[in-house]
Structure formats: C-alpha cells, structure tokens
Protein backbone atom coordinates (compact mmCIF):
# COMPACT_ATOMS: atom_id res chain seq x y z
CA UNK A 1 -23.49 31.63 45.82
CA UNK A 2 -22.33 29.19 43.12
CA UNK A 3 -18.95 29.71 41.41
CA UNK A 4 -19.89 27.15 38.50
CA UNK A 5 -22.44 24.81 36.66
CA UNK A 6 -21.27 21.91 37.73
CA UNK A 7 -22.59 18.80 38.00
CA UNK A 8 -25.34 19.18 40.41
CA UNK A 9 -27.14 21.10 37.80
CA UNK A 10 -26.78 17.91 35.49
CA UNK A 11 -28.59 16.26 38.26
CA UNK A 12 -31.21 18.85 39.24
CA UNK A 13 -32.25 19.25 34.66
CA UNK A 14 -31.95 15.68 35.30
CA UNK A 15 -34.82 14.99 38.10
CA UNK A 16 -36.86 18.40 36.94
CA UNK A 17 -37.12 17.44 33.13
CA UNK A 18 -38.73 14.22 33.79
CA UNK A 19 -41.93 16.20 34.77
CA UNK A 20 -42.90 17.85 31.69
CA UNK A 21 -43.10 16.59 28.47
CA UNK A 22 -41.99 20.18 26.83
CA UNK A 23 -39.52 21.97 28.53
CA UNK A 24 -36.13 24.41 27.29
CA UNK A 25 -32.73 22.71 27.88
CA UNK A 26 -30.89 23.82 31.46
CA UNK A 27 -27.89 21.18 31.74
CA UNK A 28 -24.69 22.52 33.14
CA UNK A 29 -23.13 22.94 29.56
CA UNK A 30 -26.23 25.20 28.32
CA UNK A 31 -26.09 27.09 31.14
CA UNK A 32 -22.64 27.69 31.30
CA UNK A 33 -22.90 28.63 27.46
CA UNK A 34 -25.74 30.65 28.15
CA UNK A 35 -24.38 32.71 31.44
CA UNK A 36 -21.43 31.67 32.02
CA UNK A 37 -19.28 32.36 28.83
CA UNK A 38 -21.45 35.54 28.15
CA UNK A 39 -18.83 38.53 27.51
CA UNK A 40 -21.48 41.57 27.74
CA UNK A 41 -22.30 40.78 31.21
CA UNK A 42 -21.58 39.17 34.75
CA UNK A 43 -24.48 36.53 36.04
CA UNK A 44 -24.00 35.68 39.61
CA UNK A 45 -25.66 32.20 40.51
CA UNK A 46 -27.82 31.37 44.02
CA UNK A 47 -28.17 27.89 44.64
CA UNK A 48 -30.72 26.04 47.23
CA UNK A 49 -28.56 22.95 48.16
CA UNK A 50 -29.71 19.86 50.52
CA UNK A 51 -27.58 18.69 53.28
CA UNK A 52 -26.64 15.64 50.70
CA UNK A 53 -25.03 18.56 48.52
CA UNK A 54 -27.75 17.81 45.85
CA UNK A 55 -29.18 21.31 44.30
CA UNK A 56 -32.82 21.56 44.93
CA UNK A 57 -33.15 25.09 43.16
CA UNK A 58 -31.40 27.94 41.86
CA UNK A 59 -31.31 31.67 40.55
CA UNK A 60 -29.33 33.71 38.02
CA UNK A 61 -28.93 37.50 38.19
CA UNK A 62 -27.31 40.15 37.07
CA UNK A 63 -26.71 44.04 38.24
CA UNK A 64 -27.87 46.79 36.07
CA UNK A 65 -26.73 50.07 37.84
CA UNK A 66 -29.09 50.38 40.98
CA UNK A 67 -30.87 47.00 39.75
CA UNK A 68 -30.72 43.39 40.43
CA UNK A 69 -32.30 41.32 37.38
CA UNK A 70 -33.64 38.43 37.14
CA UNK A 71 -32.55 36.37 34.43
C-alpha cells in the first residue's frame, strides 16, 4: 500500500507515456489532485514495486459499503 504519489509515479507516467502517442495525464501532481486531495472520498493506492524501488504498476480504490471499486 502506498501512502503518497511520490516520485516514482513521475517515473513510471514517465517510461509508460512514451508508448502511446495519445494518452490522459497520470504524473504524481494529477494524481494527487485527482485522488489524493478529493474531500468526498478516501482512495487507497496498491503499488507493484521492483527490488530497485522503481514502481512497475499500480491501483486506486475506494470502499463503497460492502464494495471495493475500482477507480
């Protein structure tokens, strides 16, 4: 479980974005904006991480009653 965007999501948008030539905006900042600052609801982030702490992949999610969603 991750605590924050930090920056190995910088470096993850940074590798993964190079692969498409149209693709939405997931730096730390947006996401942190997007999930992190959001006042209606608490997002819980799952990160795959390498043994060289890089982050490979990752989830958001959120409880809604007997739920999990994925956002």
């Amino acid at each position: 479980m991750l605590q924050t965007f930090d920056e190995r999501f910088d470096d993850l948008w940074d590798r993964a974005s190079r692969q498409f030539s149209l693709i939405g905006d997931r730096s730390a900042a947006y996401l942190q904006w997007r999930f992190g600052r959001y006042p209606a609801r608490a997002y819980s982030t799952f990160g795959l991480i390498s043994l060289e702490d890089r982050l490979q992949a990752y989830l958001v999610f959120y409880r809604n009653e007997e739920r999990v969603r994925i956002a």
